[in-house]
C-alpha atoms as a PDB file:
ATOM      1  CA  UNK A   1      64.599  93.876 160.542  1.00  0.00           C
ATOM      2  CA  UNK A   2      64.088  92.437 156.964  1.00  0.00           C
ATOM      3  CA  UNK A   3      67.342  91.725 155.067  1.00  0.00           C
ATOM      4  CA  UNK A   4      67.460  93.062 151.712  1.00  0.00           C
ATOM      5  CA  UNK A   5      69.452  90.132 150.591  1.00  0.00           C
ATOM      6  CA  UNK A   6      66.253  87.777 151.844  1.00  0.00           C
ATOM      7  CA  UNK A   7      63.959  90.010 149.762  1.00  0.00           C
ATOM      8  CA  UNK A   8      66.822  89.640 146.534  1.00  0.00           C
ATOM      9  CA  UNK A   9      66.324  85.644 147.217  1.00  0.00           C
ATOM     10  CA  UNK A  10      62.327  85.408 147.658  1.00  0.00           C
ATOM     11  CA  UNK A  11      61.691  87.665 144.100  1.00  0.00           C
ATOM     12  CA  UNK A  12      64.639  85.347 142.007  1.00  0.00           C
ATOM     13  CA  UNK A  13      61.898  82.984 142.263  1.00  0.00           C
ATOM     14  CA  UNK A  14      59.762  84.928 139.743  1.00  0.00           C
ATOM     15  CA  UNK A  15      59.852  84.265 136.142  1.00  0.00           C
ATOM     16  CA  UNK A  16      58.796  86.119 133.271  1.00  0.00           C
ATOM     17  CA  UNK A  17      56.530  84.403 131.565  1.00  0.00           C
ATOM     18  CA  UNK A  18      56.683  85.482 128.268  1.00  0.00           C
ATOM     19  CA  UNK A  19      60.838  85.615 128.346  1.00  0.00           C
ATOM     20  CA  UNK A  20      60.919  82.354 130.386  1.00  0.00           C
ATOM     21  CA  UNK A  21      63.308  83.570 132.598  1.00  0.00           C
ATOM     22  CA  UNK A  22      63.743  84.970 136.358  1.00  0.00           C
ATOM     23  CA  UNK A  23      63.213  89.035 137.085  1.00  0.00           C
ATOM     24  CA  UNK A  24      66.318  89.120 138.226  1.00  0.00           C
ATOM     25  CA  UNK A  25      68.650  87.385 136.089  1.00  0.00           C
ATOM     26  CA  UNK A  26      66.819  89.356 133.692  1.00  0.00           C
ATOM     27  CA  UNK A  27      68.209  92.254 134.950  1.00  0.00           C
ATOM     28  CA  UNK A  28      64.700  94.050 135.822  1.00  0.00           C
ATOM     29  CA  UNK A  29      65.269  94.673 138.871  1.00  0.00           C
ATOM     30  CA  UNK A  30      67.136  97.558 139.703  1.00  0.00           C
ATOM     31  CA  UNK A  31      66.939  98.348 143.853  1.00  0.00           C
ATOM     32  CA  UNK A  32      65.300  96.777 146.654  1.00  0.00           C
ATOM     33  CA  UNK A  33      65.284  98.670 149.886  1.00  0.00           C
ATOM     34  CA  UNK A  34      64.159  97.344 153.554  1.00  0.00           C
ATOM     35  CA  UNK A  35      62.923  99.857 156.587  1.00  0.00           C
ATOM     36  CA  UNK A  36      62.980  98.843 159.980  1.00  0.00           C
ATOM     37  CA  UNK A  37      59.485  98.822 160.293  1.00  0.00           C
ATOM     38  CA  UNK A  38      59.292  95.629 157.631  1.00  0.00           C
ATOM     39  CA  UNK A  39      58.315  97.885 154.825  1.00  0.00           C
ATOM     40  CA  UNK A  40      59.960  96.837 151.227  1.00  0.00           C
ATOM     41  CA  UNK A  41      60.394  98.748 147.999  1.00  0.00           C
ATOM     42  CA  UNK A  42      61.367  97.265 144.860  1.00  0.00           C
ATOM     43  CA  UNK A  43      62.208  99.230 141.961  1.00  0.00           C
ATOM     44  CA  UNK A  44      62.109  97.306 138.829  1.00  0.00           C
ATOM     45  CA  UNK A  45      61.079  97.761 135.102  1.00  0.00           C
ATOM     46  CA  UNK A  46      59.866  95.385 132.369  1.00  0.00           C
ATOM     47  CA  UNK A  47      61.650  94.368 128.615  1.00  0.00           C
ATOM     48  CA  UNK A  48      58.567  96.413 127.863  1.00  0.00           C
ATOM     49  CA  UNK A  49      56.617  99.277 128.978  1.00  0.00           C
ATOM     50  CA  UNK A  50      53.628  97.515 127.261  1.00  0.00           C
ATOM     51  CA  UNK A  51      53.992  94.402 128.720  1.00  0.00           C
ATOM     52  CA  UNK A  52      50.437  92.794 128.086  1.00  0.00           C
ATOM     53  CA  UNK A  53      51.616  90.573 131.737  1.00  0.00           C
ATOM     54  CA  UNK A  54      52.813  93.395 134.188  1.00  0.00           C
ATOM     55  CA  UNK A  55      50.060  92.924 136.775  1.00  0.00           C
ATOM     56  CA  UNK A  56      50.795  89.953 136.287  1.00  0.00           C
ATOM     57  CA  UNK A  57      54.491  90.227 137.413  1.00  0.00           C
ATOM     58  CA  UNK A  58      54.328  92.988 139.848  1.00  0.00           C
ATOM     59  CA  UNK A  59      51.735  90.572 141.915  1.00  0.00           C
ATOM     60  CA  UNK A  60      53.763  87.748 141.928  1.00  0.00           C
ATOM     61  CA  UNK A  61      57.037  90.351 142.884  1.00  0.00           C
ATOM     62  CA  UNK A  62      54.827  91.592 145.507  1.00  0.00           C
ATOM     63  CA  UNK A  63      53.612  88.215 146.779  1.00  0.00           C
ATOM     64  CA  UNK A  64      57.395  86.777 146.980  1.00  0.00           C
ATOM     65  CA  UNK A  65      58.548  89.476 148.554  1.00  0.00           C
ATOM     66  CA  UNK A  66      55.781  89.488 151.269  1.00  0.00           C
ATOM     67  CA  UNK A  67      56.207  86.056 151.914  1.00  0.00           C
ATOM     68  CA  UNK A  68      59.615  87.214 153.786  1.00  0.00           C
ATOM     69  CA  UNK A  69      59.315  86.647 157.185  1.00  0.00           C
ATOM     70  CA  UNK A  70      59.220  90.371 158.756  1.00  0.00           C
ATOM     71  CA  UNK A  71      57.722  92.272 155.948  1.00  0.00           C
ATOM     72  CA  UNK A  72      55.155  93.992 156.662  1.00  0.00           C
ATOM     73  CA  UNK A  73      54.109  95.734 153.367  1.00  0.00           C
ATOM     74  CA  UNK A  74      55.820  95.544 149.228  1.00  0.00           C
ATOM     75  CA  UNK A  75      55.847  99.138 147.305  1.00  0.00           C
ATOM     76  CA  UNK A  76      56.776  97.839 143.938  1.00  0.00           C
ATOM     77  CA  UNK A  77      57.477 100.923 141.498  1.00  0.00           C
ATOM     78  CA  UNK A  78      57.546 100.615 138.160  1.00  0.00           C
ATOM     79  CA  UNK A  79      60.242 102.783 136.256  1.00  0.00           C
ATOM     80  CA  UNK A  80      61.536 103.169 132.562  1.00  0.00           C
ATOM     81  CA  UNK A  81      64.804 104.268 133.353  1.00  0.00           C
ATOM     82  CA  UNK A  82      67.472 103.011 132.710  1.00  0.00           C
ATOM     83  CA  UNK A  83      65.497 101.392 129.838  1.00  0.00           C
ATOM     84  CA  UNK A  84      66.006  97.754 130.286  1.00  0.00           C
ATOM     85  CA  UNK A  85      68.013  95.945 127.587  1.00  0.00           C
ATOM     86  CA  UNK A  86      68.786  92.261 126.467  1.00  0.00           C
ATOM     87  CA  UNK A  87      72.552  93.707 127.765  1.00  0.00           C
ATOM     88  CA  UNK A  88      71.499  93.576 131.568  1.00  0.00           C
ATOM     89  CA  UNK A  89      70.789  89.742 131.726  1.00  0.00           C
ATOM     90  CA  UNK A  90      73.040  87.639 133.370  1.00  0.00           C
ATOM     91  CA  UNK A  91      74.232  84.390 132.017  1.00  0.00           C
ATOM     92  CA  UNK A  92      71.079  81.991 133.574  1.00  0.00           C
ATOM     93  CA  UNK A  93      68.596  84.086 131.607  1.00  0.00           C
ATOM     94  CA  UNK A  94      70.795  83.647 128.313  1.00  0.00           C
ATOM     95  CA  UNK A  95      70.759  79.846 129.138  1.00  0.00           C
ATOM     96  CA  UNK A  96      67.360  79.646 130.360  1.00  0.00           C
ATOM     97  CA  UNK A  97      66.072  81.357 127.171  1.00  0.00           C
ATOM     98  CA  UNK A  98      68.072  79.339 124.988  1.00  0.00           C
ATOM     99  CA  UNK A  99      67.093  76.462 126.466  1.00  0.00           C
ATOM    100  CA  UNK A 100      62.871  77.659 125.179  1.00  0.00           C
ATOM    101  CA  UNK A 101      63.830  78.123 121.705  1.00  0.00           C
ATOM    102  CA  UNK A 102      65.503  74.380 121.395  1.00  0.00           C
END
């Protein structure tokens, strides 16, 4: 069985472009859930529901987390609540966003 903590690890890998941070230490992603059968569903939003790069993101969330030995198929869903704010980011986004604008 996939390990939901595995899945967490693979999709801290992906950065948002535009921010220049990771998804999670972004705070945009809000659940992952593993089945037995080695299917995966991520719920996650974006700073944005007009982000010009979601495909963008979602296929890279989906290709990290598919990448986890086990996993047989990635449902990411896209949802809009709790709207995301600059509040939900952890300390490495602050620094790694602070560290673009120098």
């Amino acid at each position: 069985m996939v390990k939901e903590g595995d899945v967490w690890t693979a999709i801290e890998a992906v950065r948002d472009p535009e921010v220049g941070a990771g998804i999670v230490d972004l705070g945009l992603v809000y659940e992952v859930q593993c089945e037995e059968d080695g299917r995966v569903r991520i719920e996650m939003t974006l700073t944005v529901p007009e982000c010009p790069l979601a495909d963008y993101i979602v296929r890279e969330v989906k290709e990290a987390a598919a990448a986890v030995p086990g996993v047989s198929a990635v449902d990411v869903a896209l949802v809009w609540e709790p709207k995301w704010t600059p509040a939900m980011m952890n300390d490495q986004a602050r620094e790694d966003i602070r560290a673009l604008s120098i």
